[in-house]
N, C-alpha and C. Protein backbone atom coordinates (compact mmCIF):
# COMPACT_ATOMS: atom_id res chain seq x y z
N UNK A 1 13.83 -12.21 0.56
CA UNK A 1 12.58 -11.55 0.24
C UNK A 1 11.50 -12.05 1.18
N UNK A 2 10.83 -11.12 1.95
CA UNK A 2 9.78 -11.67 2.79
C UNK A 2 8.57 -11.99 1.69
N UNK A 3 7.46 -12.56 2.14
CA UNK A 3 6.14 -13.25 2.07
C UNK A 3 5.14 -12.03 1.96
N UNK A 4 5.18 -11.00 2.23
CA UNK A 4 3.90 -9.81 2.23
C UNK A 4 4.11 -9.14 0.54
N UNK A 5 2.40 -8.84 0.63
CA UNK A 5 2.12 -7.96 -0.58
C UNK A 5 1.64 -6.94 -0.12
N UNK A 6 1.49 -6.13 -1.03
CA UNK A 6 0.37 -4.75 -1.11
C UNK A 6 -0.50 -4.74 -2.25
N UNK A 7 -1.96 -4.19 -2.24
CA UNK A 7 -2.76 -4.35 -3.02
C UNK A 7 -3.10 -2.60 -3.36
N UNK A 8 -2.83 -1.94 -4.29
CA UNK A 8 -2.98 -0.67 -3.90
C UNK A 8 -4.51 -0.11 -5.31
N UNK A 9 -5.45 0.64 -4.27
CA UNK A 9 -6.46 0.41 -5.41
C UNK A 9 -6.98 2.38 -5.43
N UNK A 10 -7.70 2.68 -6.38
CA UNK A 10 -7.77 4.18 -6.58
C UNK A 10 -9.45 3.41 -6.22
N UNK A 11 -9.84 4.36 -5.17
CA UNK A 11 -11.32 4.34 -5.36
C UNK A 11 -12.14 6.17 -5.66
N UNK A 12 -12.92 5.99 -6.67
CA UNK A 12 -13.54 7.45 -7.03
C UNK A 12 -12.88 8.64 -7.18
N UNK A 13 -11.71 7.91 -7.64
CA UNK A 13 -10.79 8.94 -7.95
C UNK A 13 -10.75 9.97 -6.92
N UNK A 14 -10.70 9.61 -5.48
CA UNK A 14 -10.50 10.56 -4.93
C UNK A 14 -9.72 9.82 -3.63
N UNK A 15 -9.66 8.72 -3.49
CA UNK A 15 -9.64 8.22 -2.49
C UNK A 15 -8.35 6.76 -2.79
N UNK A 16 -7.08 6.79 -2.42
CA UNK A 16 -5.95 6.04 -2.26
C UNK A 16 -6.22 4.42 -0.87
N UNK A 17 -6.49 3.70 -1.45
CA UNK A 17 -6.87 2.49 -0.39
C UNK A 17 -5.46 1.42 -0.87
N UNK A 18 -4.85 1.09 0.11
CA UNK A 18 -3.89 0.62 0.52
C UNK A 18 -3.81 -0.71 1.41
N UNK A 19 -4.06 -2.37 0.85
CA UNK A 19 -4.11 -3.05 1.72
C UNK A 19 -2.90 -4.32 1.72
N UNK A 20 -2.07 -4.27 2.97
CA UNK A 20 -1.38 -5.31 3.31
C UNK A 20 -1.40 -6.34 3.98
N UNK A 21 -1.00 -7.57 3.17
CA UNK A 21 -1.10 -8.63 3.72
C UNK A 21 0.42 -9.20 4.14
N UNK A 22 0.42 -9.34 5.50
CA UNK A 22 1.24 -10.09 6.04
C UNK A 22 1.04 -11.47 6.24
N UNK A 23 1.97 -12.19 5.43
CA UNK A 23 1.98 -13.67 4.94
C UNK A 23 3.10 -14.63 5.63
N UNK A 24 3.62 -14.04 6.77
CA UNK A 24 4.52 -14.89 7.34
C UNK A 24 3.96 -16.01 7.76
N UNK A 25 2.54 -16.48 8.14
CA UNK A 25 2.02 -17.61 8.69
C UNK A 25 2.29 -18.35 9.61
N UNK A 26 3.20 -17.86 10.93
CA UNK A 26 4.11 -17.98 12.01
C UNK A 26 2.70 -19.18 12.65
N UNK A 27 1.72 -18.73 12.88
CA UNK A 27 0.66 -19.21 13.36
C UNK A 27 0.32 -20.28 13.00
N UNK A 28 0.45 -20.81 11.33
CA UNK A 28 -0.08 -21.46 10.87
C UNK A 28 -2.20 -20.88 10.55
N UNK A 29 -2.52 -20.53 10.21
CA UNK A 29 -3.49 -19.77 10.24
C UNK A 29 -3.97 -19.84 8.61
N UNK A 30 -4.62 -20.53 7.90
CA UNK A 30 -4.92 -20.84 6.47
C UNK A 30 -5.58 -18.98 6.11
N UNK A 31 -6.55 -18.61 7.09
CA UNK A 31 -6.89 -17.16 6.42
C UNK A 31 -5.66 -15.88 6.75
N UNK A 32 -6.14 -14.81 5.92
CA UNK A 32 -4.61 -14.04 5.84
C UNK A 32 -5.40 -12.79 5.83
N UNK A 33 -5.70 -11.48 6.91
CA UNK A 33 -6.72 -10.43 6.69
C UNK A 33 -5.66 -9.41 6.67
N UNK A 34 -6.14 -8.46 5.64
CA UNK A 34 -5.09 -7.48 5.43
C UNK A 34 -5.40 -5.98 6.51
N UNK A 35 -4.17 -5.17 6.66
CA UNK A 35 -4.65 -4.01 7.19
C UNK A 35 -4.31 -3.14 6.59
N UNK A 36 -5.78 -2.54 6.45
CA UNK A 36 -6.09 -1.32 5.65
C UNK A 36 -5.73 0.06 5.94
N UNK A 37 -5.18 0.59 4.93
CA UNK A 37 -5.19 2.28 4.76
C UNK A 37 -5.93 2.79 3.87
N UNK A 38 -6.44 4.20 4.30
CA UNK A 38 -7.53 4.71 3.38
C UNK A 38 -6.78 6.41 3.33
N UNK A 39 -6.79 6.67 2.42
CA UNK A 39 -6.05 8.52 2.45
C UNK A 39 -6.53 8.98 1.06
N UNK A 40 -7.61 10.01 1.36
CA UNK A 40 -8.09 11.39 0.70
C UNK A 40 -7.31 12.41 0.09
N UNK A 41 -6.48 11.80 -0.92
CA UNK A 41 -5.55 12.66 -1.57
C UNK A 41 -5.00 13.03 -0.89
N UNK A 42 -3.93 12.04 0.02
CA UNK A 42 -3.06 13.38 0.96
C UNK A 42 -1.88 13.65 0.10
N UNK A 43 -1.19 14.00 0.51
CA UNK A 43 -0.11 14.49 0.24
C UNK A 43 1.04 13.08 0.27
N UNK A 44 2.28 13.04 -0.91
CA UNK A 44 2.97 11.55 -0.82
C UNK A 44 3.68 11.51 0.57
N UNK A 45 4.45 12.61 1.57
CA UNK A 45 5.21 12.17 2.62
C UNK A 45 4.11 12.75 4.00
N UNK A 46 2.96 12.94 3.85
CA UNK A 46 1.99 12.07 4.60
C UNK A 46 1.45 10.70 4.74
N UNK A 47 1.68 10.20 3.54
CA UNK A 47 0.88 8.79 3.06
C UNK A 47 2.32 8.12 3.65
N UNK A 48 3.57 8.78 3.38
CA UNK A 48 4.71 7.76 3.88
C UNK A 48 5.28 7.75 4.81
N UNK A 49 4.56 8.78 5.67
CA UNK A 49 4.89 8.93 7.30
C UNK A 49 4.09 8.17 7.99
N UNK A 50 2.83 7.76 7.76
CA UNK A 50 1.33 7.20 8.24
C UNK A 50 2.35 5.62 7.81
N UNK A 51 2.36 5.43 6.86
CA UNK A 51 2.75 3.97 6.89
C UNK A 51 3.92 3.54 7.63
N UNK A 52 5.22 4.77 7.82
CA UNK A 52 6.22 3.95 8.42
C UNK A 52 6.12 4.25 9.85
N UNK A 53 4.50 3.97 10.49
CA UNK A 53 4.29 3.78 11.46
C UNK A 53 3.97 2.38 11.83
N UNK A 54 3.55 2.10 11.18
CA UNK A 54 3.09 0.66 10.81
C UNK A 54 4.21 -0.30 11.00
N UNK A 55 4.24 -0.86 12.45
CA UNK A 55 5.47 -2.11 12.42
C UNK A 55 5.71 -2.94 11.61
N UNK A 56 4.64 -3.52 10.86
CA UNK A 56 4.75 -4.82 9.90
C UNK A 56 5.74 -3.93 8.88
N UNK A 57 4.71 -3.18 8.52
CA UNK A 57 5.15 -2.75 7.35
C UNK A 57 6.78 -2.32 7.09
N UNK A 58 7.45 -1.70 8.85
CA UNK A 58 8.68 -0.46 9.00
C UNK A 58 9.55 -2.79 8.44
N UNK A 59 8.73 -3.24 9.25
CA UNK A 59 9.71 -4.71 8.66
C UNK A 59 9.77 -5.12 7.16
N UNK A 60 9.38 -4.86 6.43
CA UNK A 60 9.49 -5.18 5.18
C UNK A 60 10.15 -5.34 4.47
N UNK A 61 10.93 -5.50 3.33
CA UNK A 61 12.31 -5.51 2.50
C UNK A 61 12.09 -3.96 1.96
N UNK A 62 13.50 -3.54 1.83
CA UNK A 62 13.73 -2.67 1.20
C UNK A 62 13.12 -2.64 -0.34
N UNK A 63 12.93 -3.37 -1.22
CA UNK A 63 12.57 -3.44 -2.53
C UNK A 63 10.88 -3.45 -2.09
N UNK A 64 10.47 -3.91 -1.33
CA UNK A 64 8.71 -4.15 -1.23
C UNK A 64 8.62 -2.80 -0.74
N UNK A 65 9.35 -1.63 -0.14
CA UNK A 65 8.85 -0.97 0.20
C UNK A 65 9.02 0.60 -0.92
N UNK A 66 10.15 0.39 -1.88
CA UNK A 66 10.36 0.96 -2.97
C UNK A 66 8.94 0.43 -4.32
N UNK A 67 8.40 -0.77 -4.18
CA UNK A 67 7.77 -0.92 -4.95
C UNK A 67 6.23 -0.74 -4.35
N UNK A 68 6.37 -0.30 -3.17
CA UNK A 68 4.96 0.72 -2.36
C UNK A 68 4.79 1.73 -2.83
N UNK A 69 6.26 2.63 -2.85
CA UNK A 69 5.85 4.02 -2.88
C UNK A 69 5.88 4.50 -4.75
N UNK A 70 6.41 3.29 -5.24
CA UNK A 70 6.33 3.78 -6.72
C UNK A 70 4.67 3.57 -6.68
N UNK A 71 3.94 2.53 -6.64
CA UNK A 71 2.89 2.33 -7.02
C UNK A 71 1.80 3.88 -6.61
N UNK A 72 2.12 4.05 -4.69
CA UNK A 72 1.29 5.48 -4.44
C UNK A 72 1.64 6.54 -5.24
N UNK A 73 2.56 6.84 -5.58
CA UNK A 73 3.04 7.62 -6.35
C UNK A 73 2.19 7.74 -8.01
N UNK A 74 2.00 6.47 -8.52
CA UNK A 74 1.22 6.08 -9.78
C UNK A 74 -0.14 6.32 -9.71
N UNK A 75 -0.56 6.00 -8.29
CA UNK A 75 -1.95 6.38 -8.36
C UNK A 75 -2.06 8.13 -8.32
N UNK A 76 -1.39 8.33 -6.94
CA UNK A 76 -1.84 10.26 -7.05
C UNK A 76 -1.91 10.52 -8.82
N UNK A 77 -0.65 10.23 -9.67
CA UNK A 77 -0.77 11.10 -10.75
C UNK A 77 -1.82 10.50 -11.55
N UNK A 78 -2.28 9.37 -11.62
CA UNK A 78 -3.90 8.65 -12.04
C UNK A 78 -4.69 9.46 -11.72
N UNK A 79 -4.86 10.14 -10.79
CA UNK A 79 -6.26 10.39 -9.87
C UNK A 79 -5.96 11.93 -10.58
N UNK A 80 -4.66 12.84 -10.44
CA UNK A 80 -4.34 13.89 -10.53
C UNK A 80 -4.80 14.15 -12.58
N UNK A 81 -4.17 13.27 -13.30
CA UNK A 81 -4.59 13.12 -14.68
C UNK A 81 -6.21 12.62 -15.31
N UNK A 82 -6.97 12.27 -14.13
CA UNK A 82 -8.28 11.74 -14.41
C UNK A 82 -8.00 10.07 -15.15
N UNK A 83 -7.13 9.71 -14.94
CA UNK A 83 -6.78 7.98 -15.88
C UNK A 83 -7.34 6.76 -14.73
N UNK A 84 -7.42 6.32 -15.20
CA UNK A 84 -7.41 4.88 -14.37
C UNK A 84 -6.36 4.11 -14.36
N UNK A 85 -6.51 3.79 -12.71
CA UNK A 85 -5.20 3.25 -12.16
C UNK A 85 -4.92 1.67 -12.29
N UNK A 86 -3.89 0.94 -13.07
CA UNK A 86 -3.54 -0.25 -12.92
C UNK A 86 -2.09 -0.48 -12.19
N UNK A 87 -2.32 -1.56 -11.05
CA UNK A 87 -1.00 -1.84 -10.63
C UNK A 87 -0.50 -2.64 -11.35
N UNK A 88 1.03 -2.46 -11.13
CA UNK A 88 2.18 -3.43 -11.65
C UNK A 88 1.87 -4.74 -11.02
């Protein structure tokens, strides 16, 4: 299991913000800045084409990246139902 998270947050219900932190610490480097995605209700295999552009990310474990797309997935239907979104 690698070291990275995802932080996945609904802003104004309109707006999917997506931030990863890569935690390998190869550097030694005590701060850890994540890189951000921001997507305007797109569509789910836009949101998952845009990310598996993303080298860090195409490196990831198979399970971190199943537990990405469940979460985007949780938000669209949050945003789509008017609910508020909590991650797992």
């Amino acid at each position: 299991m690698d070291n990275n998270f995802f932080i996945v947050r609904v802003f104004q219900q309109t707006i999917i913000e997506i931030y990863f932190y890569n935690n390998n610490n190869l550097l030694k480097v005590d701060q850890c800045y994540p890189i951000c995605f921001v997507f305007y209700l797109g569509d789910f295999s836009q949101i998952t084409y845009l990310l598996s552009l993303c080298d860090e990310i195409f490196h990831c474990s198979t399970i971190h990246k199943f537990y990405l797309g469940k979460e985007i997935f949780k938000a669209q239907i949050s945003i789509q139902l008017n609910q508020c979104y909590i991650q797992d």
